[in-house]
N, C-alpha and C. Protein backbone atom coordinates (compact mmCIF):
# COMPACT_ATOMS: atom_id res chain seq x y z
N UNK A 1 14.27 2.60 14.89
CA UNK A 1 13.74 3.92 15.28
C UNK A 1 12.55 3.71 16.21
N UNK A 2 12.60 4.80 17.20
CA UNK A 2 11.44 4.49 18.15
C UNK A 2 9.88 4.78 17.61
N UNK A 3 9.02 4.18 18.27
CA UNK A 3 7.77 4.60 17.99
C UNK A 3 7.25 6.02 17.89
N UNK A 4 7.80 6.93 18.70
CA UNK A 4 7.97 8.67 18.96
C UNK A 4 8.25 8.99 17.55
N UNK A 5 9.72 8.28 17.67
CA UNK A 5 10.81 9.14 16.59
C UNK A 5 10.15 9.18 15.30
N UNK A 6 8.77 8.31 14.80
CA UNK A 6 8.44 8.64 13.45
C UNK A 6 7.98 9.86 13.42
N UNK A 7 7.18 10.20 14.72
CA UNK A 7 6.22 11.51 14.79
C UNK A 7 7.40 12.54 15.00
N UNK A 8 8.73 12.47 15.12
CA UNK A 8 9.30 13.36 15.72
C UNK A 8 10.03 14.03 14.11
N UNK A 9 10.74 12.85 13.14
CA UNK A 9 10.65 12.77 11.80
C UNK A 9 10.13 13.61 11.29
N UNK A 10 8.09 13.55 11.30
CA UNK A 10 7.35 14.37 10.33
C UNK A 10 7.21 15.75 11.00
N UNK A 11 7.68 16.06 12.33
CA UNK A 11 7.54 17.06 12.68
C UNK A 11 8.84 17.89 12.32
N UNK A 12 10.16 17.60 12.04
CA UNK A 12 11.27 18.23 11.30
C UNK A 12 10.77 19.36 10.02
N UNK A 13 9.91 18.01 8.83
CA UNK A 13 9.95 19.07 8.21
C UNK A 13 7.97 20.09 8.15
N UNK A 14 7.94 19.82 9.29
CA UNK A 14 6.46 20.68 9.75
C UNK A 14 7.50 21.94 10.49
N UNK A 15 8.56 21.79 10.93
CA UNK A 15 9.25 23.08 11.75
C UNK A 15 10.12 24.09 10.48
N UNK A 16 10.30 23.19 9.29
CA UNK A 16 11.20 23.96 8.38
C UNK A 16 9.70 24.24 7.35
N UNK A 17 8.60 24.50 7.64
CA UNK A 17 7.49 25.19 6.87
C UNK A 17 6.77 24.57 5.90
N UNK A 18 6.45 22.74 6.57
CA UNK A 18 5.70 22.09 5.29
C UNK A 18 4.63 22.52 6.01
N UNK A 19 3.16 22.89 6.05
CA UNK A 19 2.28 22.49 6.21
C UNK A 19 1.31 21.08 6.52
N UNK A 20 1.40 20.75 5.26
CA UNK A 20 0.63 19.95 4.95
C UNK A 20 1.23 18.70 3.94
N UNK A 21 1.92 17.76 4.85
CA UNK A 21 2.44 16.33 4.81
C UNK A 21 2.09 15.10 4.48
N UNK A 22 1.86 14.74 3.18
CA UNK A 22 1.32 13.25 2.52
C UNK A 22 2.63 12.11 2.37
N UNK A 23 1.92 11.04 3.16
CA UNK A 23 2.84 10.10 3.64
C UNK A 23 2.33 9.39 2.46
N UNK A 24 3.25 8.73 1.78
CA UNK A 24 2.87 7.42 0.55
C UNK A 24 3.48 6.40 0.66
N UNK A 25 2.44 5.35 0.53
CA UNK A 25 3.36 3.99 0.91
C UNK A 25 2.35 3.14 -0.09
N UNK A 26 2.67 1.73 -0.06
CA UNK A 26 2.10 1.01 -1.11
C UNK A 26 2.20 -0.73 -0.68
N UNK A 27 1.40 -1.44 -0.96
CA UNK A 27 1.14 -2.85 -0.60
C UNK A 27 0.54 -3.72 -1.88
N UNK A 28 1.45 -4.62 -1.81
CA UNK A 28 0.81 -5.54 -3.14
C UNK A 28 2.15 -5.68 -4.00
N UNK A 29 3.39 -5.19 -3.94
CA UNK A 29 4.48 -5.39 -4.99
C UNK A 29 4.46 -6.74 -5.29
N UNK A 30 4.48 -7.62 -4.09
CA UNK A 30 5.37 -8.78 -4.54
C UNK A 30 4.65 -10.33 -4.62
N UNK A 31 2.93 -9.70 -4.74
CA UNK A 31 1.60 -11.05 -5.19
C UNK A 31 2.08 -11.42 -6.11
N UNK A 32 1.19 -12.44 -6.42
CA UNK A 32 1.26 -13.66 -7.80
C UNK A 32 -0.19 -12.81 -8.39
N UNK A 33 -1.40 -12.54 -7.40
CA UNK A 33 -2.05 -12.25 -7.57
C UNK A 33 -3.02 -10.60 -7.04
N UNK A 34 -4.10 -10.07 -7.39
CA UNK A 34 -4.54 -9.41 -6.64
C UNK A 34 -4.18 -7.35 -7.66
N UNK A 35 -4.53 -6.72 -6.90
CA UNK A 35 -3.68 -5.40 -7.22
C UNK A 35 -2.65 -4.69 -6.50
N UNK A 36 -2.53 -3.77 -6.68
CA UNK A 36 -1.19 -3.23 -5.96
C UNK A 36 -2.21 -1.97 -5.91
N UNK A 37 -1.85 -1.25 -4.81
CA UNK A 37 -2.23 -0.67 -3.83
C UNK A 37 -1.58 0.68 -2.89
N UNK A 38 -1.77 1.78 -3.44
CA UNK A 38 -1.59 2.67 -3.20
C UNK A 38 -2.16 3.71 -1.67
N UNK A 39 -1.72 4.40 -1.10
CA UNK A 39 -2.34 5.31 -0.48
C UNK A 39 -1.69 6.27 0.32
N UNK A 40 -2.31 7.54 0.49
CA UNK A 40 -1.52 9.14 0.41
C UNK A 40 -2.41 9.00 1.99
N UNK A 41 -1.62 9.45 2.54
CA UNK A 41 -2.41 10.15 4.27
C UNK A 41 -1.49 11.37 4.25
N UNK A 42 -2.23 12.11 4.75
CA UNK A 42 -2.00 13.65 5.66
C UNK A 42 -2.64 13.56 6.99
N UNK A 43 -1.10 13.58 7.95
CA UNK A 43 -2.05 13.98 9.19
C UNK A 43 -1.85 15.03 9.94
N UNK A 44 -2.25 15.46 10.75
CA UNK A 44 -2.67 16.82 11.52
C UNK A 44 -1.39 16.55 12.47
N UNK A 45 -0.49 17.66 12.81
CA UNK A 45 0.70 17.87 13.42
C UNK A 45 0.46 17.56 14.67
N UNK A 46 -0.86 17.66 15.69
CA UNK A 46 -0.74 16.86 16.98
C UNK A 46 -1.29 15.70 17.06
N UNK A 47 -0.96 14.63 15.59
CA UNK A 47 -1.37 13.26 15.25
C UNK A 47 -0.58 12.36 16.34
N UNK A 48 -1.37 11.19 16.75
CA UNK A 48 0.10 10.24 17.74
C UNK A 48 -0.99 8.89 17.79
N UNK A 49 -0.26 8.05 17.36
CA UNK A 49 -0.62 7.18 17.56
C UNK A 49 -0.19 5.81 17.65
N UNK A 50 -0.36 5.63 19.26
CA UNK A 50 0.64 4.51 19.64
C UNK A 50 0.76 3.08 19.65
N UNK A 51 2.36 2.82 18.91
CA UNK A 51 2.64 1.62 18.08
C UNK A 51 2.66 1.78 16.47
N UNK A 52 2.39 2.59 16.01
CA UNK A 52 2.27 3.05 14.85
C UNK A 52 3.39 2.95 13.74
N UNK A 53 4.04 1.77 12.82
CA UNK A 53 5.09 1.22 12.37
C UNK A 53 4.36 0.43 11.07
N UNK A 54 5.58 -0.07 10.30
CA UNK A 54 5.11 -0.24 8.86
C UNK A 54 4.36 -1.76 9.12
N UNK A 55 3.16 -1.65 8.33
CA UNK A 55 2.20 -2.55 8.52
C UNK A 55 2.18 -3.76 8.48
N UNK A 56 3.47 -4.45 7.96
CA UNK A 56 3.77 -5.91 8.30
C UNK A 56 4.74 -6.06 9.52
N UNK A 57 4.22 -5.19 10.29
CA UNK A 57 5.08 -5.59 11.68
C UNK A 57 3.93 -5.27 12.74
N UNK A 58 2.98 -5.21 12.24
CA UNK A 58 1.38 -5.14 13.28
C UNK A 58 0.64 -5.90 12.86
N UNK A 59 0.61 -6.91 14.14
CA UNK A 59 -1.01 -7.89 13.88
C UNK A 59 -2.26 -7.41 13.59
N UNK A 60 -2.83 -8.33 12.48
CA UNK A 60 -3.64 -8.08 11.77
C UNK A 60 -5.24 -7.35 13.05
N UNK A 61 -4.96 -7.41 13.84
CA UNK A 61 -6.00 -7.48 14.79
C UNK A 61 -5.95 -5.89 15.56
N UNK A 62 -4.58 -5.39 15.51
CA UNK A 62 -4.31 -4.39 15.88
C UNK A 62 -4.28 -3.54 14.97
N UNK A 63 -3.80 -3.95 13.95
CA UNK A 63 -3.61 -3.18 12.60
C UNK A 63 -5.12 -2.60 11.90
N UNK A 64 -5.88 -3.50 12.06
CA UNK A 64 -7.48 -3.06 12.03
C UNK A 64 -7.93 -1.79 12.73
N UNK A 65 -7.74 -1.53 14.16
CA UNK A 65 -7.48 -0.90 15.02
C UNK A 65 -7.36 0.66 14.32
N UNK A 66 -5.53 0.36 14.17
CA UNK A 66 -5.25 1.48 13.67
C UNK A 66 -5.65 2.18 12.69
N UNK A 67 -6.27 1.44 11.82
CA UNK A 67 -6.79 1.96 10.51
C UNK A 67 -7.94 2.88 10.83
N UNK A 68 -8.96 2.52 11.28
CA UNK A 68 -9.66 3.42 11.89
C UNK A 68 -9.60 4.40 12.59
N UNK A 69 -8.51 4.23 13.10
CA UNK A 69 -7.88 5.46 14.32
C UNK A 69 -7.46 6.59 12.95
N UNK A 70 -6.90 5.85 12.24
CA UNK A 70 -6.21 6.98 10.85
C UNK A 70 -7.35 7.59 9.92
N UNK A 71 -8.33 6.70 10.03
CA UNK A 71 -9.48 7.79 9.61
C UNK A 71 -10.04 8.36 9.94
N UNK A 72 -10.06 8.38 11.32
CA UNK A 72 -10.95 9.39 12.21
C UNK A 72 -9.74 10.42 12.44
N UNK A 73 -8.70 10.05 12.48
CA UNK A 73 -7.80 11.40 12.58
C UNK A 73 -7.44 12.32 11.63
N UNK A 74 -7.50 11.61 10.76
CA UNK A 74 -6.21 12.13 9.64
C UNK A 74 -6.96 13.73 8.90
N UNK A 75 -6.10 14.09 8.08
CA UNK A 75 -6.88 15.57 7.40
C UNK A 75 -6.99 15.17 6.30
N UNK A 76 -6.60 14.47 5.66
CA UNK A 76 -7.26 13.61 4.18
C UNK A 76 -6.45 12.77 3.91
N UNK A 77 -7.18 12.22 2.99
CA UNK A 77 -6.82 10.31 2.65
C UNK A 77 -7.26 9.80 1.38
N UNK A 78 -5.75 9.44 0.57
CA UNK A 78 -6.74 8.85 -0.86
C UNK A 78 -5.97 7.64 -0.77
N UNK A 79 -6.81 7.30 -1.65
CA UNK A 79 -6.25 5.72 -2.38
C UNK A 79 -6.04 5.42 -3.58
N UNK A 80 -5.27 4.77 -4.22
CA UNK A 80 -5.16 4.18 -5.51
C UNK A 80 -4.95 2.98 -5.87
N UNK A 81 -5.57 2.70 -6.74
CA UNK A 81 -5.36 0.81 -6.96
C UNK A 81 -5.38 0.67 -8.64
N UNK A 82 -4.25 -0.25 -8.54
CA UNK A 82 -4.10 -1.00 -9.90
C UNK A 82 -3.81 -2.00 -10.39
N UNK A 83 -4.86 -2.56 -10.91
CA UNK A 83 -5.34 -4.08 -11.24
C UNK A 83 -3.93 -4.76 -12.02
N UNK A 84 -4.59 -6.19 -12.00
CA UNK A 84 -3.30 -6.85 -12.47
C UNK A 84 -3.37 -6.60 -13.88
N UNK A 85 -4.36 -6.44 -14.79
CA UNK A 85 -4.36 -6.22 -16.14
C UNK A 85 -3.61 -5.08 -16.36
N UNK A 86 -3.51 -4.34 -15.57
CA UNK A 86 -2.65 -2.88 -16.13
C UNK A 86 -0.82 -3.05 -15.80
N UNK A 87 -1.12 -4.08 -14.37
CA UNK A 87 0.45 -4.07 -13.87
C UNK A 87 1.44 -4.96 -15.09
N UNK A 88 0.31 -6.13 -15.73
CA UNK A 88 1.09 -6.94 -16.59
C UNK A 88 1.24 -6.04 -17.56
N UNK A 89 0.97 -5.14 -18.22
CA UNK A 89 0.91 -4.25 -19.44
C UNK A 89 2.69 -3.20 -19.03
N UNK A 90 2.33 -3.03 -17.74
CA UNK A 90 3.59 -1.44 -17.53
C UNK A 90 4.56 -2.02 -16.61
N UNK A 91 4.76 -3.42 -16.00
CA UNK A 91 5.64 -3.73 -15.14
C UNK A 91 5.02 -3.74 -13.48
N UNK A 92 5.54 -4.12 -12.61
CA UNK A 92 5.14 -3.89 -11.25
C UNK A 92 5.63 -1.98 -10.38
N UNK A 93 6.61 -2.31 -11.19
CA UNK A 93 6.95 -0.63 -10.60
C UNK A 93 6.30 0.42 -11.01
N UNK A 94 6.09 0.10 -12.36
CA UNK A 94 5.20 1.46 -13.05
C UNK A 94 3.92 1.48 -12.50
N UNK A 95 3.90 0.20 -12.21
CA UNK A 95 2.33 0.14 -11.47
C UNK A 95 2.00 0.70 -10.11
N UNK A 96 3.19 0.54 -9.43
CA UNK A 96 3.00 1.24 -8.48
C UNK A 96 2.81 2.35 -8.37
N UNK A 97 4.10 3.00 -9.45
CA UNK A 97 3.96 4.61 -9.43
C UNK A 97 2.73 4.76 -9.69
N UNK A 98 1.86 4.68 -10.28
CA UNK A 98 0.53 5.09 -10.98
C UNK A 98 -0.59 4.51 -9.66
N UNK A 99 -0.31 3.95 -8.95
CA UNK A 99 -0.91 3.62 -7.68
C UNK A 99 -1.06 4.54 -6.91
N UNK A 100 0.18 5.60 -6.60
CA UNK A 100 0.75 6.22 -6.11
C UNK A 100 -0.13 7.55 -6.62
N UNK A 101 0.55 8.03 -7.59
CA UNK A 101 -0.63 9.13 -8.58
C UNK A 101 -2.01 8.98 -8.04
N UNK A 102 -2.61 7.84 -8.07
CA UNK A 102 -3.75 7.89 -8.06
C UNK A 102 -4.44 8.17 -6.76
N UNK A 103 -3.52 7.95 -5.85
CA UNK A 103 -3.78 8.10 -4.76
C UNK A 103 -3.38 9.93 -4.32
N UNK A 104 -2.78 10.22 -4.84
CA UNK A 104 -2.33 11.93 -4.65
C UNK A 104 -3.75 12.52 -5.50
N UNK A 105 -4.33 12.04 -6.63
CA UNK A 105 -5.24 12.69 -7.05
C UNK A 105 -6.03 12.45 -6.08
N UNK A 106 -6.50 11.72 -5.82
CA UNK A 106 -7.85 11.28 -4.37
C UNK A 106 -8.00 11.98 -3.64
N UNK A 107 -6.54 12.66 -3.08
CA UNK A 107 -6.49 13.72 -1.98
C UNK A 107 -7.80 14.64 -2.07
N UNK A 108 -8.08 15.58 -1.31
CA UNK A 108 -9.07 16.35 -1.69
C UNK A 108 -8.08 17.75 -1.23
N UNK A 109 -6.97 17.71 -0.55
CA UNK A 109 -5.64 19.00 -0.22
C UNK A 109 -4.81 18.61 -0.83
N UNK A 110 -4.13 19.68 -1.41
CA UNK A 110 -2.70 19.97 -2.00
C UNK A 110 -1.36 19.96 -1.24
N UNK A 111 -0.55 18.45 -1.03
CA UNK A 111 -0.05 18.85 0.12
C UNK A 111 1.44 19.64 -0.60
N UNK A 112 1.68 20.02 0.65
CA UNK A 112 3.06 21.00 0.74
C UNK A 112 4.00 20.31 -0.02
N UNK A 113 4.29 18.87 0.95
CA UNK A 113 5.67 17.72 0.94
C UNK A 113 4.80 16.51 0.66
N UNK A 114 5.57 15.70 0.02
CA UNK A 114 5.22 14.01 -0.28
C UNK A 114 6.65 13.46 0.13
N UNK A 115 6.00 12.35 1.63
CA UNK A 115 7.24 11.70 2.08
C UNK A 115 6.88 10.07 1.30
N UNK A 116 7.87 9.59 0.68
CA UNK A 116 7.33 8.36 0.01
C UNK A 116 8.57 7.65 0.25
N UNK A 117 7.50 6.29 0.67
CA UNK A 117 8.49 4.82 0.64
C UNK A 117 9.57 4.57 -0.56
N UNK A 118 10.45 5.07 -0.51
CA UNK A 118 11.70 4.02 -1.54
C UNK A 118 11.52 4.70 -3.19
N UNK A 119 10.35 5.41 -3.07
CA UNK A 119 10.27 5.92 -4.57
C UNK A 119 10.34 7.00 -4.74
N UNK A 120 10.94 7.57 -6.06
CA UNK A 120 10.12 8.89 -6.79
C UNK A 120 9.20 9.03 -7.59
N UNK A 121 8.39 9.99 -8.09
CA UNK A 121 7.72 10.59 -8.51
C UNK A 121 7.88 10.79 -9.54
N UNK A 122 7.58 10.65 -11.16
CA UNK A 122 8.01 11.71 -12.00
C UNK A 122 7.13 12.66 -12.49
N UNK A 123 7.05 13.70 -12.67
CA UNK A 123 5.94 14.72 -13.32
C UNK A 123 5.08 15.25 -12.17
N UNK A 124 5.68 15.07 -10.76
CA UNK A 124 5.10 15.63 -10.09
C UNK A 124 5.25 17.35 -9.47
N UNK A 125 4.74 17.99 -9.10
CA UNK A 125 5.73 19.31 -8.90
C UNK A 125 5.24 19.80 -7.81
N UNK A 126 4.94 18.71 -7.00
CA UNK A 126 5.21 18.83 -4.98
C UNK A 126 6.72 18.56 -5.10
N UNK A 127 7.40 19.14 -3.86
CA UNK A 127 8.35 18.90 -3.40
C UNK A 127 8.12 17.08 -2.66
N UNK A 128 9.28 16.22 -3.06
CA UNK A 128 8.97 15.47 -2.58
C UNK A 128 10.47 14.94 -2.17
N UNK A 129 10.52 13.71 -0.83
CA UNK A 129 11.56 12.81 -0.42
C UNK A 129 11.25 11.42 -0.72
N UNK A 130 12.34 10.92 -1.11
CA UNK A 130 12.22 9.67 -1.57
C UNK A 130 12.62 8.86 -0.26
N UNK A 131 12.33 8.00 0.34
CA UNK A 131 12.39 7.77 2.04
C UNK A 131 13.37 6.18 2.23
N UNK A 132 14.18 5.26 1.99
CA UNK A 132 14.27 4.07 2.44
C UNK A 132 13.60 3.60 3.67
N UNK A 133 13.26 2.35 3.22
CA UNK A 133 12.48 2.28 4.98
C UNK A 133 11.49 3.17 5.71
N UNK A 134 10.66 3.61 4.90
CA UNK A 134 9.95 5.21 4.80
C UNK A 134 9.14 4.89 6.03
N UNK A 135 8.35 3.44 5.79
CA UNK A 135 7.16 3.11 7.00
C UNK A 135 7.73 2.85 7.85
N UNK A 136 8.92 3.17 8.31
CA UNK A 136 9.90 2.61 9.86
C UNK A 136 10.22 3.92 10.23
N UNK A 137 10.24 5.08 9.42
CA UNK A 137 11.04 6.29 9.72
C UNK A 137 10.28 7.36 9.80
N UNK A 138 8.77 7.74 9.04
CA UNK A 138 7.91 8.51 8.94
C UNK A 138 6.52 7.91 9.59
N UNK A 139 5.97 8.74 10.42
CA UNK A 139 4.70 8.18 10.96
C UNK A 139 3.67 8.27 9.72
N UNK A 140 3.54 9.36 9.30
CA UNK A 140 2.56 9.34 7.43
C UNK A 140 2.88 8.35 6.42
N UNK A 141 4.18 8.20 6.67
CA UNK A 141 4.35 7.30 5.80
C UNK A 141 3.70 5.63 6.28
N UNK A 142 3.95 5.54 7.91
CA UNK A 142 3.76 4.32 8.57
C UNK A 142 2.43 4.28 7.95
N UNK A 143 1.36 5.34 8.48
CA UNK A 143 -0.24 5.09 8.34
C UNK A 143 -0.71 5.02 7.45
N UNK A 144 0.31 5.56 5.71
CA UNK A 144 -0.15 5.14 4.44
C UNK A 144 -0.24 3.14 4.42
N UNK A 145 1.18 3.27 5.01
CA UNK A 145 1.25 1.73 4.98
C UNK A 145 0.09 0.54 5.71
N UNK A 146 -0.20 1.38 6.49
CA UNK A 146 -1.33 0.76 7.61
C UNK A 146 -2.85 0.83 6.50
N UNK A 147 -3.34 2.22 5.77
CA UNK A 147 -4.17 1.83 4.40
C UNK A 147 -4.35 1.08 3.99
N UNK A 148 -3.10 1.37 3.38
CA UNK A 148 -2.86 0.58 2.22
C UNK A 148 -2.88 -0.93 2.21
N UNK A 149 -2.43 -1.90 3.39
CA UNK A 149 -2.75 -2.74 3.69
C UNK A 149 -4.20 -3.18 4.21
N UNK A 150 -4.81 -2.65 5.23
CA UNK A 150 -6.16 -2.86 5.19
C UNK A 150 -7.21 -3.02 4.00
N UNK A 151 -7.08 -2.06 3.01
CA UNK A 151 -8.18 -1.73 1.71
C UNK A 151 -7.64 -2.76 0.81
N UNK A 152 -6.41 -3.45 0.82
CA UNK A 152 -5.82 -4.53 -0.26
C UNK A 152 -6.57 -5.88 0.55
N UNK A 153 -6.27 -5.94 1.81
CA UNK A 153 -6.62 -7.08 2.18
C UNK A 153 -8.53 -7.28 1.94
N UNK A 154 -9.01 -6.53 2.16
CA UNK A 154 -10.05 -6.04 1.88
C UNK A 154 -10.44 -6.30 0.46
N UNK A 155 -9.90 -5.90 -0.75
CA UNK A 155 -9.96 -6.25 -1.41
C UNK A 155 -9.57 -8.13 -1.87
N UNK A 156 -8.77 -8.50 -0.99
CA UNK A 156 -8.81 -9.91 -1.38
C UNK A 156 -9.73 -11.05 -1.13
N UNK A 157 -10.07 -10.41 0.39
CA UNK A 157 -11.11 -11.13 0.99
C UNK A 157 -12.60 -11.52 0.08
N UNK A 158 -12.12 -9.66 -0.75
CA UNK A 158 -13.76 -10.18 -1.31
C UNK A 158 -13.61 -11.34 -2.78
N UNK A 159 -12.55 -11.14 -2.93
CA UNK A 159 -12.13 -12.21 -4.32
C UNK A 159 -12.36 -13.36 -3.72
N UNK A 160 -11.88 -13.65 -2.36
CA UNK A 160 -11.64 -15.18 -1.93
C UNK A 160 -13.02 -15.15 -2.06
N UNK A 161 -14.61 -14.37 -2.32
CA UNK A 161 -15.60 -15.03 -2.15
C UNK A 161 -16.29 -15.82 -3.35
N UNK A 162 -14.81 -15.11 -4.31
CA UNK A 162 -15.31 -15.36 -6.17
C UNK A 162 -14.59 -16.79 -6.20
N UNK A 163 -13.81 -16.67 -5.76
CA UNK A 163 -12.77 -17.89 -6.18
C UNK A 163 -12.11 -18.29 -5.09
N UNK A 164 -13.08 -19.32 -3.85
CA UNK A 164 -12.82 -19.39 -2.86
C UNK A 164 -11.96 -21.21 -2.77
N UNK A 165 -11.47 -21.45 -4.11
CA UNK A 165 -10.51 -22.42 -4.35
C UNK A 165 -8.70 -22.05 -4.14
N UNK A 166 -8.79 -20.87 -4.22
CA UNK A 166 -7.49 -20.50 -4.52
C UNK A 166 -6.86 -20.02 -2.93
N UNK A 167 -7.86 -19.70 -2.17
CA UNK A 167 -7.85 -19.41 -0.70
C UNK A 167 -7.09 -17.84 -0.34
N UNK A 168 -7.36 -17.01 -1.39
CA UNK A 168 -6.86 -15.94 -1.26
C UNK A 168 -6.90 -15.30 0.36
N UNK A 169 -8.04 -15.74 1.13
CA UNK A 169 -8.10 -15.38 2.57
C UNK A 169 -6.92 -15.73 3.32
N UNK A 170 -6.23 -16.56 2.91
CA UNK A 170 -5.47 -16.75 3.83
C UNK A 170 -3.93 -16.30 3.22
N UNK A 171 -3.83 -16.19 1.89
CA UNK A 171 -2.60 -15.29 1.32
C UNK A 171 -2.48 -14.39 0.90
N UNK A 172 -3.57 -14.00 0.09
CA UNK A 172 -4.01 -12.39 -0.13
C UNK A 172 -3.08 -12.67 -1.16
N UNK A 173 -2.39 -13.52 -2.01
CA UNK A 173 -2.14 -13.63 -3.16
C UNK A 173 -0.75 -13.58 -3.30
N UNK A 174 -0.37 -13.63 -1.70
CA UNK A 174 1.46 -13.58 -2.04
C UNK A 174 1.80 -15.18 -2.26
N UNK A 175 2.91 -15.40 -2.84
CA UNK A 175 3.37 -16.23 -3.24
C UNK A 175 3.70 -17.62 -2.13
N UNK A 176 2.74 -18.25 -1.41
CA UNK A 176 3.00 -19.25 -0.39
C UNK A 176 2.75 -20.52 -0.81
N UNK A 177 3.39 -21.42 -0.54
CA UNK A 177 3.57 -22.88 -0.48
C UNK A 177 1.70 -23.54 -0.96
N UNK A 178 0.78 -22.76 -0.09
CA UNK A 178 -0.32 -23.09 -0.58
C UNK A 178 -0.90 -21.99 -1.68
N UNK A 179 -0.89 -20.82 -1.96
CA UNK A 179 -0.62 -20.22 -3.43
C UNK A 179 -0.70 -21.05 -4.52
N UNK A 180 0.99 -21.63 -4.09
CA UNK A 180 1.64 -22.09 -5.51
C UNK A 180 0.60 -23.65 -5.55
N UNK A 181 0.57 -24.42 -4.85
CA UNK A 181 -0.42 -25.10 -5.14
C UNK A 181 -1.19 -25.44 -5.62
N UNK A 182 -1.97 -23.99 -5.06
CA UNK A 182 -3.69 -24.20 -5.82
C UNK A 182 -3.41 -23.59 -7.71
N UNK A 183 -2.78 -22.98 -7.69
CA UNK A 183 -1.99 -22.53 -9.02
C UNK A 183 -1.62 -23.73 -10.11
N UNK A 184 -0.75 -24.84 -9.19
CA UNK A 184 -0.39 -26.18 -10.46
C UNK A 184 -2.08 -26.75 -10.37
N UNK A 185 -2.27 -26.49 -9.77
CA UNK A 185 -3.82 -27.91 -9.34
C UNK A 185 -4.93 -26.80 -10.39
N UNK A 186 -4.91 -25.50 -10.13
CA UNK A 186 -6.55 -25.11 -11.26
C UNK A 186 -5.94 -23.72 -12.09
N UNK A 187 -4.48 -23.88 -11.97
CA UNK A 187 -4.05 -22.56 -13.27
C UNK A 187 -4.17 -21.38 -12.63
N UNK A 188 -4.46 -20.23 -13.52
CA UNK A 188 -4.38 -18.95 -12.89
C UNK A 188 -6.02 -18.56 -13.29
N UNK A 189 -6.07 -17.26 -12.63
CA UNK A 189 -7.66 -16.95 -12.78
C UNK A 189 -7.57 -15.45 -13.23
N UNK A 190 -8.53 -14.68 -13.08
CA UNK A 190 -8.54 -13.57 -13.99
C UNK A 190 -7.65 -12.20 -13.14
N UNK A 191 -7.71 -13.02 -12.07
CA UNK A 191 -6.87 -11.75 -11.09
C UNK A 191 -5.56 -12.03 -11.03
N UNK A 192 -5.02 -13.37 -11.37
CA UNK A 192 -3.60 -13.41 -11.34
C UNK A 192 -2.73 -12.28 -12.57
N UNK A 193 -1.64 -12.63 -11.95
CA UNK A 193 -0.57 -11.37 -12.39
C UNK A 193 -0.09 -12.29 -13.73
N UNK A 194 -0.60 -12.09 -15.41
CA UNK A 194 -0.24 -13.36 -16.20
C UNK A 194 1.48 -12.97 -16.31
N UNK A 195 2.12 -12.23 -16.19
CA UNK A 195 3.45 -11.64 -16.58
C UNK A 195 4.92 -12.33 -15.13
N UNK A 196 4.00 -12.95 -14.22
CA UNK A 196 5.08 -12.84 -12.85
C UNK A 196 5.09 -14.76 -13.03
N UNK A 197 6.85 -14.21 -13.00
CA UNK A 197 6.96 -16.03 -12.67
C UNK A 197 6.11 -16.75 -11.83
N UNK A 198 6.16 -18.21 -12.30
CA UNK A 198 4.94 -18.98 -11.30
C UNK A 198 3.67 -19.06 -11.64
N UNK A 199 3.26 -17.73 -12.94
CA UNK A 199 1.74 -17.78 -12.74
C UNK A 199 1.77 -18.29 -14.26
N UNK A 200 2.63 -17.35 -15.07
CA UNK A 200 2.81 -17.24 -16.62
C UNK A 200 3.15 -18.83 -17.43
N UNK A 201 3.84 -20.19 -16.40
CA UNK A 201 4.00 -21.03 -17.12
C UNK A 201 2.63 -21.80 -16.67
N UNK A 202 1.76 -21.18 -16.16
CA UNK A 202 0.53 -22.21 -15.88
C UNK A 202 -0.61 -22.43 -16.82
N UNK A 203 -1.55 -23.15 -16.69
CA UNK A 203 -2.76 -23.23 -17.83
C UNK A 203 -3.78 -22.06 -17.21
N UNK A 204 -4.17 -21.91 -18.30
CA UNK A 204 -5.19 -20.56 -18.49
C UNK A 204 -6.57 -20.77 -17.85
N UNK A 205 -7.40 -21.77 -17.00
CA UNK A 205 -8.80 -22.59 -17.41
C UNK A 205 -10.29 -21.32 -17.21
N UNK A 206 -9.58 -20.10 -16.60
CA UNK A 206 -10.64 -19.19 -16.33
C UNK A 206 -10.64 -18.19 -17.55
């Protein structure tokens, strides 16, 4: 889909009488470590912003960029985050959902429609679409994704300053060749995920 066509997407259902459009997307499913990471954008119907696509397909350098561009534009913006202590307790999905929630409460508007990445909702009573490929197909949805990635990475960076053995700066806790590494060599630490293969057969030392 073209770069247009996301904005052209959220403008469909702005012509069939949504108002007010919260894009949800989410970052962090598939760490060893870290939280998972929620976030709701609403943006203003003559929103555009070019290159604007799901956030692991924009360099980190540009993607910075955009993030700012989405806060100076947008009509509101929440976030939600949920630690690994809660994700090992309810699963990774439940965690998300509740990422998700948390980020719709943040809002400070009631939106009309919730366009969301790949998921539903339960107990919610917005009208909502469940989206495949949501950050490729919805521009709200793209710029949740663009959030949501910035404020996670953000969040890792500052861990890598706690536990700057594990080199979270440079994986942000997904599962890489140097990850798994530092993992057999000093165990898991208080932010790892104790429930996700890889982390759970390791020694405890933190």
């Amino acid at each position: 889909m073209g770069k247009q066509d996301l904005f052209t997407y959220d403008r469909s259902f702005r012509e069939k009488g949504y108002a007010l459009i919260a894009g949800l997307d989410e970052v962090g499913r598939g760490p060893l470590a870290g939280p998972v990471v929620a976030a709701a954008v609403i943006l203003p119907g003559d929103f555009f912003l070019s290159g604007l696509r799901d956030s692991k397909k924009v360099p980190a350098g540009k993607r910075s960029k955009m993030f700012l561009d989405i806060l100076a534009g947008c009509l509101d913006l929440g976030v939600g985050i949920i630690e690994p202590d809660v994700i090992d307790k309810v699963n990774i999905l439940e965690g998300t959902k509740l990422a998700m929630q948390a980020a719709l409460m943040n809002l400070e508007q009631k939106p009309d429609l919730l366009l969301i990445d790949a998921l539903w909702l339960e107990g919610i009573d917005t009208d909502q679409r469940a989206i495949v490929k949501g950050d490729d197909t919805s521009a709200s949805i793209a710029a949740a994704s663009i959030v949501a990635k910035e404020v996670r990475d953000g969040i890792m960076l500052d861990y890598h300053k706690q536990y700057p053995h594990y080199h979270f700066n440079k994986h942000k806790g997904y599962p890489t060749k140097l990850h798994k590494d530092c993992l057999r060599k000093y165990g898991p630490c208080v932010i790892h995920r104790k429930t996700f293969s890889g982390v759970m057969q390791q020694p405890l030392p933190f």
